[in-house]
C-alpha atoms as a PDB file:
ATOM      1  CA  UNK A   1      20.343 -46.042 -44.561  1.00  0.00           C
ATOM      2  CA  UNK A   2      22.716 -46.253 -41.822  1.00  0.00           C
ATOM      3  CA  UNK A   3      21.492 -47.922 -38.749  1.00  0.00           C
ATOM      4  CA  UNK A   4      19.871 -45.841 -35.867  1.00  0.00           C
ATOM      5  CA  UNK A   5      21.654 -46.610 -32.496  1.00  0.00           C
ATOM      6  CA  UNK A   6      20.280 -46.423 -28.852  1.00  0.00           C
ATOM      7  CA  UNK A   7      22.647 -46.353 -25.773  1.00  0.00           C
ATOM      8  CA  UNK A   8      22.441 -45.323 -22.157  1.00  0.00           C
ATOM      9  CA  UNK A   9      19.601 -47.746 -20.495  1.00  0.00           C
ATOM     10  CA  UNK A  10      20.249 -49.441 -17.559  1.00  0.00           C
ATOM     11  CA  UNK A  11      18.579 -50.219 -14.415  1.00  0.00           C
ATOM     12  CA  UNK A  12      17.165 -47.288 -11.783  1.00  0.00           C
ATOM     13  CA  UNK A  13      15.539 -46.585  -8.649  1.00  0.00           C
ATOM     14  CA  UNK A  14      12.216 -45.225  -8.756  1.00  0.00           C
ATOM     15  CA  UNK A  15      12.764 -41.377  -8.979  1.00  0.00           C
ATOM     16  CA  UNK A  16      16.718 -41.589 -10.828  1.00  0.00           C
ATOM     17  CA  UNK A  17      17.188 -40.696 -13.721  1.00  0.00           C
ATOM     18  CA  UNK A  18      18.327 -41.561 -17.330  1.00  0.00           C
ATOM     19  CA  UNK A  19      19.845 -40.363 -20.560  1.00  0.00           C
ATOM     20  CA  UNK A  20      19.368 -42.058 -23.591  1.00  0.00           C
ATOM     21  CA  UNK A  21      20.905 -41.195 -26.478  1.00  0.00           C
ATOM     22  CA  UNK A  22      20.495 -42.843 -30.332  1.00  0.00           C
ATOM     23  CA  UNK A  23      23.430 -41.980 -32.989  1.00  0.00           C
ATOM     24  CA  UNK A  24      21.541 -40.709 -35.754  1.00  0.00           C
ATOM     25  CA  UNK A  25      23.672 -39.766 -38.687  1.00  0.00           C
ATOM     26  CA  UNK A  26      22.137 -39.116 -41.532  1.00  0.00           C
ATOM     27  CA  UNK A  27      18.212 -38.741 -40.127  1.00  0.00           C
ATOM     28  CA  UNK A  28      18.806 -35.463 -38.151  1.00  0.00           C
ATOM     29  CA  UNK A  29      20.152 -33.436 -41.184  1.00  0.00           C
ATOM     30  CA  UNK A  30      17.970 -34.638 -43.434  1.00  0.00           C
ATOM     31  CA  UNK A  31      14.777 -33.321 -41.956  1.00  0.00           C
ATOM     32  CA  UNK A  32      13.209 -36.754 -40.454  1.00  0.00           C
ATOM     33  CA  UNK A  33      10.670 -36.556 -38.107  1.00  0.00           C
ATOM     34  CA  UNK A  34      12.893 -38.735 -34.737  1.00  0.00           C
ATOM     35  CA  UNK A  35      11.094 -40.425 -31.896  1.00  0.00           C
ATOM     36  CA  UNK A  36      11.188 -42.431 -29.174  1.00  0.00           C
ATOM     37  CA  UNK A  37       9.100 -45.364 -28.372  1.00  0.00           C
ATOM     38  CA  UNK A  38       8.870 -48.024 -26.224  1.00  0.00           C
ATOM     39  CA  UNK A  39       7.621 -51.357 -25.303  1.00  0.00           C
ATOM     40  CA  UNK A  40       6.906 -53.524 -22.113  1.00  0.00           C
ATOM     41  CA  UNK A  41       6.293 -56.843 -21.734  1.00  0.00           C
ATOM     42  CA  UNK A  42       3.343 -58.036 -22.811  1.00  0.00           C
ATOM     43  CA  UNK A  43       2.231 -54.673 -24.165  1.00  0.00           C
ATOM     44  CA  UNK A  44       1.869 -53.006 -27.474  1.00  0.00           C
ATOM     45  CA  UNK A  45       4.689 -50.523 -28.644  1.00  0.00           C
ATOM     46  CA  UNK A  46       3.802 -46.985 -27.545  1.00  0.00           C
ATOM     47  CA  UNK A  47       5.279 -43.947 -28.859  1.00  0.00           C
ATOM     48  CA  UNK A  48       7.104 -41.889 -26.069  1.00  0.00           C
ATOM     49  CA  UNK A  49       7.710 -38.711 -27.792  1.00  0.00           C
ATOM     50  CA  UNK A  50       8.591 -37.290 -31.298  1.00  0.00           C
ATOM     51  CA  UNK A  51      10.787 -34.647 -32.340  1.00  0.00           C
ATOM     52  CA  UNK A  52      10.220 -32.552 -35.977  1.00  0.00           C
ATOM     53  CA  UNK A  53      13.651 -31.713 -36.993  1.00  0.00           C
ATOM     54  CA  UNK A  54      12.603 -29.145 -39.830  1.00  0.00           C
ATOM     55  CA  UNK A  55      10.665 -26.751 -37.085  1.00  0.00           C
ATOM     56  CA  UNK A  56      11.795 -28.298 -33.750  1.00  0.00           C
ATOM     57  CA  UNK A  57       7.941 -29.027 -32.907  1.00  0.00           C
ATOM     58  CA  UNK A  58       7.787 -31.738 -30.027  1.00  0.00           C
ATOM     59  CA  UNK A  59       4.992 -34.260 -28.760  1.00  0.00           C
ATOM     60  CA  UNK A  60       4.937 -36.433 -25.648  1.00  0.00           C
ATOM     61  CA  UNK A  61       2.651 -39.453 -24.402  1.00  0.00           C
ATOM     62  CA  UNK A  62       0.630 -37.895 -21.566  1.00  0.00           C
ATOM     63  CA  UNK A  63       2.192 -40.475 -18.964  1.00  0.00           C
ATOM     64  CA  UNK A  64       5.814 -38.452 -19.636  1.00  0.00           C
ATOM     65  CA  UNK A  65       5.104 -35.097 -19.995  1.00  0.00           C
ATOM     66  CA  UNK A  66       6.836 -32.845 -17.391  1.00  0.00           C
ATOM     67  CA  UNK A  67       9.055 -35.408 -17.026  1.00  0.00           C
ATOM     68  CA  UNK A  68      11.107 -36.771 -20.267  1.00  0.00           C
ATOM     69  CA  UNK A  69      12.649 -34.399 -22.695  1.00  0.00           C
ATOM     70  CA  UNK A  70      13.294 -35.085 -26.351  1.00  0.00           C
ATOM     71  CA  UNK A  71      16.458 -33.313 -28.326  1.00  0.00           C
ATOM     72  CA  UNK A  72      18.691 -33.316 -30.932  1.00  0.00           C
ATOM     73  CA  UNK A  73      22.709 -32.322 -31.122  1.00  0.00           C
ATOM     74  CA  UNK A  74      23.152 -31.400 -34.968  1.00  0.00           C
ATOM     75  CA  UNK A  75      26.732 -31.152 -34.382  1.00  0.00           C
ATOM     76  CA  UNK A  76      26.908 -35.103 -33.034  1.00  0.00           C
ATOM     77  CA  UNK A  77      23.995 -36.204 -35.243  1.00  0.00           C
ATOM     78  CA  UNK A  78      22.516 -37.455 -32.155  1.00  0.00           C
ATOM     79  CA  UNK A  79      18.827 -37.587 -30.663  1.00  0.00           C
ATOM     80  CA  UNK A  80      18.629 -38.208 -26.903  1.00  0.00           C
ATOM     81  CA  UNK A  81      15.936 -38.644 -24.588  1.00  0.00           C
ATOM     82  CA  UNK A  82      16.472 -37.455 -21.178  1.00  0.00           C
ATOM     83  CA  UNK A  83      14.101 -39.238 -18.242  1.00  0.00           C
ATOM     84  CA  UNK A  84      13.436 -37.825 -14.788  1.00  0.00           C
ATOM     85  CA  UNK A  85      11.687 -38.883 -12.308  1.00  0.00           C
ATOM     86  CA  UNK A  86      11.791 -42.673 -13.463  1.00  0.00           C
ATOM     87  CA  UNK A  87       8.734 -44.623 -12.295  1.00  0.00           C
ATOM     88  CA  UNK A  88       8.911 -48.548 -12.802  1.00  0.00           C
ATOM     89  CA  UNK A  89       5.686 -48.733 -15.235  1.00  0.00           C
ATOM     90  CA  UNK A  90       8.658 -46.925 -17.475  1.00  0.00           C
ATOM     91  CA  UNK A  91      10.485 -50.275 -17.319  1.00  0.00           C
ATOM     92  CA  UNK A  92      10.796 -51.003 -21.493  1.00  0.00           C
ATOM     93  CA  UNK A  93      12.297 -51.873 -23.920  1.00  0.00           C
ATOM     94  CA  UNK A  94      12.989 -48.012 -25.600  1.00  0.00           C
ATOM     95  CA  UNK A  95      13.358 -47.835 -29.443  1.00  0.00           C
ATOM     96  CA  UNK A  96      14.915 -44.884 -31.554  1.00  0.00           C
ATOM     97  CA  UNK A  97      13.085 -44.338 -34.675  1.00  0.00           C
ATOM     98  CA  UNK A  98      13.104 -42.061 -37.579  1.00  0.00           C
ATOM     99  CA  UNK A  99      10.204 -40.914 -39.739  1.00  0.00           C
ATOM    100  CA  UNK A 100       9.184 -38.731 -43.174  1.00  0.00           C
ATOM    101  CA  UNK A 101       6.810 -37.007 -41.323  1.00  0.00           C
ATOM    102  CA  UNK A 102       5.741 -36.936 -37.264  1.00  0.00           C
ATOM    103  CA  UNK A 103       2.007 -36.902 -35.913  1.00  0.00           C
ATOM    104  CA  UNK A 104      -0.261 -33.701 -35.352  1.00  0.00           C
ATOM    105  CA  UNK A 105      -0.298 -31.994 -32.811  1.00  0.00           C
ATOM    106  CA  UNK A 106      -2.532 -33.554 -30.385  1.00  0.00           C
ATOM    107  CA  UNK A 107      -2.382 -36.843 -31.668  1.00  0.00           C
ATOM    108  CA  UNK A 108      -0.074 -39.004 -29.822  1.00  0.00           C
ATOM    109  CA  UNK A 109       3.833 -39.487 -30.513  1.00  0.00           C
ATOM    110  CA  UNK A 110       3.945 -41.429 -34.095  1.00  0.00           C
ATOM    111  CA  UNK A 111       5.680 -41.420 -36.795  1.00  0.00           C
ATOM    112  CA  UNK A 112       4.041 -40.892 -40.529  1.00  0.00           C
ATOM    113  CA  UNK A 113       5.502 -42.394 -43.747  1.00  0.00           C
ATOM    114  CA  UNK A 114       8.257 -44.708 -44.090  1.00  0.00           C
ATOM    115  CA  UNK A 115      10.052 -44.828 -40.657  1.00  0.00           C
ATOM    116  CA  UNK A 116      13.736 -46.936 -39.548  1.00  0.00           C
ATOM    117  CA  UNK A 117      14.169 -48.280 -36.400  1.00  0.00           C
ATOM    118  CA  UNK A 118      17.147 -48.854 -34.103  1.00  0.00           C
ATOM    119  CA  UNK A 119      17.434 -52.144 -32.203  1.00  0.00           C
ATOM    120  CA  UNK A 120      16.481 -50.811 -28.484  1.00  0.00           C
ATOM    121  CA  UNK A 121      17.775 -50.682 -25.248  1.00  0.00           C
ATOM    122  CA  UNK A 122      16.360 -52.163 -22.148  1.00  0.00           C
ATOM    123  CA  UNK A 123      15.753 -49.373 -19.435  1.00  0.00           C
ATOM    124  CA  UNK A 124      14.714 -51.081 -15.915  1.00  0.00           C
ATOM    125  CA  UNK A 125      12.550 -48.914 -13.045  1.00  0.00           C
ATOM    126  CA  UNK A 126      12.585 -50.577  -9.496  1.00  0.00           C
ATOM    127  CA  UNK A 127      10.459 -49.810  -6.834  1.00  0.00           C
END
């Protein structure tokens, strides 16, 4: 498989803003279930939000809803993640992943099946 590719983290005030995008050829036209994830320090890797390619179905961790947006450009084979309102418990290390199948609705953001992983990038919040 080719490798899944994350750009666009940096650092940010509390309340900036971020795009983060993951080159994805390959995963998004062949009906993979993409997500983001992430992990701080010290914590456990949490899923951030998922994205069903075949229906277009999304999920988000309660602690970003109304705030991050998941999407896909077919054309560019690309998945991005687009964070608002920044907070600095966001500060991780944010991973773009691709799945056979994504988690039900209700469940939280995971992926199901044999999943690929990109190699992350490092989005700071400050205060």
């Amino acid at each position: 498989q080719v490798p899944l590719v994350e750009s666009g983290g940096g650092s940010v005030q509390a309340g900036g803003s971020l795009r983060l995008s993951c080159a994805a050829s390959g995963y998004i036209s062949s009906g993979y279930c993409m997500g983001w994830f992430r992990q701080a320090p010290g914590k456990e890797r949490e899923g951030v939000a998922t994205l069903s390619t075949r229906d277009g179905r999304t999920n988000y961790a309660d602690s970003v809803k109304g705030r991050f947006t998941i999407s896909q450009d077919n054309a560019k084979n690309t998945l991005y993640l687009q964070m608002t309102s920044l907070k600095p418990e966001d500060t991780a290390m944010y991973y773009c992943a691709a799945g056979a199948l994504c988690s039900l609705a209700g469940e939280p953001p995971a992926l199901v099946g044999r999943h690929f992983w990109g190699q992350g990038t490092q989005v700071t919040v400050s205060s």
